[in-house]
N, C-alpha and C. Protein backbone atom coordinates (compact mmCIF):
# COMPACT_ATOMS: atom_id res chain seq x y z
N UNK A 1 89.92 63.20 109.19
CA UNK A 1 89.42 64.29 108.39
C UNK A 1 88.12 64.77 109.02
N UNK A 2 88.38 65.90 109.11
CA UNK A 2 86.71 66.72 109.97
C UNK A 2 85.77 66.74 108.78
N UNK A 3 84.45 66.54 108.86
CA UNK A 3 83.56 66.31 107.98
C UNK A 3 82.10 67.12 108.22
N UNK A 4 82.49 67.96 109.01
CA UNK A 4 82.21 69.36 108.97
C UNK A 4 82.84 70.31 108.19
N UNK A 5 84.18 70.40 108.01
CA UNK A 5 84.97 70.75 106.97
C UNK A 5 84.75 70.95 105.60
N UNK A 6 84.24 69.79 105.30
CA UNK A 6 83.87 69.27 104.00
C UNK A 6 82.60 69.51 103.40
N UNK A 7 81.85 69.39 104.60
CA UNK A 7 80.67 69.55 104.16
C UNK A 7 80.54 71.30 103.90
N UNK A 8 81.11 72.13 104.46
CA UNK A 8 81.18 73.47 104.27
C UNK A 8 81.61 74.29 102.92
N UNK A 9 82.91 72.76 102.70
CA UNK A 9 83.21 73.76 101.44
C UNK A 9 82.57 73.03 100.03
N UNK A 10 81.62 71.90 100.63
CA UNK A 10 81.05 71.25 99.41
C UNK A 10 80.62 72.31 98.82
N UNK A 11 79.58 73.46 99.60
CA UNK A 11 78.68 74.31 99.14
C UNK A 11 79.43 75.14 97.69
N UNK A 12 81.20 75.33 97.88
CA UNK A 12 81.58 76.06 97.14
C UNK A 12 81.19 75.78 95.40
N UNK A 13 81.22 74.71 95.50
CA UNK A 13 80.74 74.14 94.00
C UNK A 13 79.39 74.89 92.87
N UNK A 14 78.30 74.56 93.90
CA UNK A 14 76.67 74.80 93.29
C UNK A 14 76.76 76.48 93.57
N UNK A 15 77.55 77.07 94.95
CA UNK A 15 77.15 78.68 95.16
C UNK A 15 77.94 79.62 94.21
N UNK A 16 77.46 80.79 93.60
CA UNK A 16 78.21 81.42 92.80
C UNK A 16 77.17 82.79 93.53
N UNK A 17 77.90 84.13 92.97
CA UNK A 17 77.69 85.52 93.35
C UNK A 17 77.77 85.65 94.90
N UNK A 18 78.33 84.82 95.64
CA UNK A 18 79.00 85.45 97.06
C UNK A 18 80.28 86.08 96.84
N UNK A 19 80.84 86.95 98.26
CA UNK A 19 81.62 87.45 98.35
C UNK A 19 83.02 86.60 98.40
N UNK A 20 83.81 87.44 97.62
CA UNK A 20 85.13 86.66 97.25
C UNK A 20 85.85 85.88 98.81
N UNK A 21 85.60 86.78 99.88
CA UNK A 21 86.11 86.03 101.39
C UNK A 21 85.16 84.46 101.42
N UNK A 22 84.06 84.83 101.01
CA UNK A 22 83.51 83.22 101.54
C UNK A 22 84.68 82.14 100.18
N UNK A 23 84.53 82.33 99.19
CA UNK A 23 84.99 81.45 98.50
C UNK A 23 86.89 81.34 98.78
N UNK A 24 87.46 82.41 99.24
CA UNK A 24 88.82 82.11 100.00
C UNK A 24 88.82 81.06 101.35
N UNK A 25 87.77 81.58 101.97
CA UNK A 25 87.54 80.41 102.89
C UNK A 25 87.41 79.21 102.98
N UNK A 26 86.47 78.98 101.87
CA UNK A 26 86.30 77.58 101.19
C UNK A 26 87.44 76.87 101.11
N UNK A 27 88.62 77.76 99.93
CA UNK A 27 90.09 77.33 99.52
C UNK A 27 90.39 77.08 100.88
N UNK A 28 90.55 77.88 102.35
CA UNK A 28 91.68 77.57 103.19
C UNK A 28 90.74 76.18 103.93
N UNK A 29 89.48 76.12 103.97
CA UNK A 29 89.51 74.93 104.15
C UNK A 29 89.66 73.66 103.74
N UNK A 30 89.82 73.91 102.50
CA UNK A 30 89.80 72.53 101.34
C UNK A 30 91.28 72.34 101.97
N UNK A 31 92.03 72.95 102.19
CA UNK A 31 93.51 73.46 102.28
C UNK A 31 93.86 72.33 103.35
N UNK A 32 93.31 72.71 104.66
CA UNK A 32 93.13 72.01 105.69
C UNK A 32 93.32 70.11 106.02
N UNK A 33 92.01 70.19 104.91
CA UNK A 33 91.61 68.79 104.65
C UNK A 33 92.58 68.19 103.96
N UNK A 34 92.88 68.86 102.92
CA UNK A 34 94.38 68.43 102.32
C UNK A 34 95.13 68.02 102.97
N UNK A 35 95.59 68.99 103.82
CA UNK A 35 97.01 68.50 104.80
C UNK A 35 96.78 66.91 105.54
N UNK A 36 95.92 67.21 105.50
CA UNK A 36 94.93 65.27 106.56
C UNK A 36 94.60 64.24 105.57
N UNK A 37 94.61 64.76 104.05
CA UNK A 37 93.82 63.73 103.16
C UNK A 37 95.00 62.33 103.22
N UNK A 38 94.46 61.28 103.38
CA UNK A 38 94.97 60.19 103.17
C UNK A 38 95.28 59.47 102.36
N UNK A 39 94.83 59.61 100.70
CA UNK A 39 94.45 59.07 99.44
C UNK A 39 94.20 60.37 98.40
N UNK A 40 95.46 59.67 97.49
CA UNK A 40 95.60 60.28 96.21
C UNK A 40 94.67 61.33 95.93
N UNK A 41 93.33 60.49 95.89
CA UNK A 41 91.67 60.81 94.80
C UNK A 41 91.33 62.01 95.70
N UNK A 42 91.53 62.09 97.11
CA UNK A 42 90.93 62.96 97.85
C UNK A 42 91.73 64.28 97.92
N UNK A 43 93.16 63.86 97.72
CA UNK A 43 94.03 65.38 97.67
C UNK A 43 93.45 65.79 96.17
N UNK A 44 93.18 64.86 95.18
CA UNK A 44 92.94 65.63 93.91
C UNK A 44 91.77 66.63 94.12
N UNK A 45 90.95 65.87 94.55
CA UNK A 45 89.52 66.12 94.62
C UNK A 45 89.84 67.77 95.02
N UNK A 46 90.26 67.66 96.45
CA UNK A 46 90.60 68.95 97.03
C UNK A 46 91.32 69.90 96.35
N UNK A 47 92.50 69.68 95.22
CA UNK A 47 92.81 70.06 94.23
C UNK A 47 91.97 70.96 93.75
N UNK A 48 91.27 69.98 93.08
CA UNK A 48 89.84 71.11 91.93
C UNK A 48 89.25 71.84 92.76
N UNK A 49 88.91 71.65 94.13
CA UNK A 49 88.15 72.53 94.67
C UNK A 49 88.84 73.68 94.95
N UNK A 50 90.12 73.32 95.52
CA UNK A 50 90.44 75.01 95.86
C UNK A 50 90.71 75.72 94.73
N UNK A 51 91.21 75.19 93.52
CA UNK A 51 91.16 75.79 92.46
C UNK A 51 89.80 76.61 91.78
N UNK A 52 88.85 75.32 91.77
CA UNK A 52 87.38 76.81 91.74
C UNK A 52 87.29 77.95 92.72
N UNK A 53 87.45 77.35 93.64
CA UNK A 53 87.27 78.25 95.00
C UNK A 53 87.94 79.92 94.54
N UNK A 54 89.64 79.47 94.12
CA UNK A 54 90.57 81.04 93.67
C UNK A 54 89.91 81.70 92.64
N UNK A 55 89.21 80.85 91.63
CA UNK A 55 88.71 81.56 90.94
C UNK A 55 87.53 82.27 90.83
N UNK A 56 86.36 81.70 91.27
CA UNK A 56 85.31 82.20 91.43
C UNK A 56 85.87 83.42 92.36
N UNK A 57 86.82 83.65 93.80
CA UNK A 57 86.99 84.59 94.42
C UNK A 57 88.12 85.82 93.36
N UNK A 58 88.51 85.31 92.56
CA UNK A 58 89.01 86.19 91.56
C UNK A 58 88.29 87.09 90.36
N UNK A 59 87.30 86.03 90.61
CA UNK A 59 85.59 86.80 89.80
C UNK A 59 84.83 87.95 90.12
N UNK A 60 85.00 87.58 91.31
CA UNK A 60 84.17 88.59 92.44
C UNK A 60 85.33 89.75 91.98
N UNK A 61 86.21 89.84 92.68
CA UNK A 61 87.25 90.67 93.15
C UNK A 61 88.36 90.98 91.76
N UNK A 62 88.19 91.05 90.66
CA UNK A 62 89.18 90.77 89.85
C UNK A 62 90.05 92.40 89.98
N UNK A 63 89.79 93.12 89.97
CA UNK A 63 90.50 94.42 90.67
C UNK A 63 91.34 94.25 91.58
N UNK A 64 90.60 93.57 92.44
CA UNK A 64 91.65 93.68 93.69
C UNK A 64 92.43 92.44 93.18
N UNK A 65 91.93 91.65 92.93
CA UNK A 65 93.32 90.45 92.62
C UNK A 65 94.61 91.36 92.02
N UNK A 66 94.14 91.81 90.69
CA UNK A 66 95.03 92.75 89.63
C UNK A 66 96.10 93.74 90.48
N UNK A 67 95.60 94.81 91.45
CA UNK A 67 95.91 95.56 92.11
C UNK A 67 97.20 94.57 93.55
N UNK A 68 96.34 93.71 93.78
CA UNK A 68 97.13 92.76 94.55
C UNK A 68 98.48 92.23 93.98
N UNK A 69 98.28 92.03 92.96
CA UNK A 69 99.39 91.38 91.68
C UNK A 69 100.25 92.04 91.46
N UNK A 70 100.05 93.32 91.14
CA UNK A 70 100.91 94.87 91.05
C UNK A 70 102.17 95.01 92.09
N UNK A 71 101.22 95.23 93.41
CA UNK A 71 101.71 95.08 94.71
C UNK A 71 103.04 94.28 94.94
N UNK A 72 102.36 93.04 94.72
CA UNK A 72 103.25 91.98 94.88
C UNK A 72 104.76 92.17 94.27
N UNK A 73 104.71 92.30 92.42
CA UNK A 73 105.44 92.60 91.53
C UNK A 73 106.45 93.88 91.93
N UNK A 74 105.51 94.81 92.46
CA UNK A 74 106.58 95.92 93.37
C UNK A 74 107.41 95.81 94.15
N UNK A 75 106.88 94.86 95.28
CA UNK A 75 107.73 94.36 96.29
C UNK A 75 108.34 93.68 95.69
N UNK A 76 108.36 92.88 95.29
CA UNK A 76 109.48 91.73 94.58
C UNK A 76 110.30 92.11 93.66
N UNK A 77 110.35 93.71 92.64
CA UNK A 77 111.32 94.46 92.28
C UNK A 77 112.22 95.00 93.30
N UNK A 78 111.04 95.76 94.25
CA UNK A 78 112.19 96.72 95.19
C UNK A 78 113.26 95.37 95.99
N UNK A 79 112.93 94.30 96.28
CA UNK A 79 113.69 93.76 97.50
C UNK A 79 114.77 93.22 96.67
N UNK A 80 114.50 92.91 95.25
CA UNK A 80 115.83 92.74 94.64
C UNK A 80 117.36 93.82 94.28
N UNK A 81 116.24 95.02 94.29
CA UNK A 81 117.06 96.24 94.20
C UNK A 81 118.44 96.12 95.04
């Protein structure tokens, strides 16, 4: 497990009012570490984090999430069409 990694997205926790990309980032690195975590406690751990991580970046951005969501829901009507 890189621990540079970790230490990067510790910050996601205590930081709030950044831009929704830093806190996606956070998620894809928690993401990372995941894939490598060795023990239960540590995939959880990573768990909660990327989970704050989506949300706080859904805070920032809640428009574009919404608008994103739309999107999505469109495509996924038309391709059933």
């Amino acid at each position: 497990m890189d621990v540079g990694h970790f230490e990067q997205i510790s910050d996601c926790w205590s930081l709030e009012g950044q831009p929704a990309t830093y806190y996606r980032t956070a998620a894809a690195r928690a993401r990372m570490l995941q894939a490598d975590a060795t023990t239960p406690r540590v995939r959880q751990y990573l768990d909660k984090m990327i989970a704050h991580c989506e949300r706080l970046a859904g805070n920032v951005e809640p428009a574009v999430s919404r608008r994103s969501d739309r999107r999505y829901a469109e495509r996924t009507r038309l391709a059933r069409s």
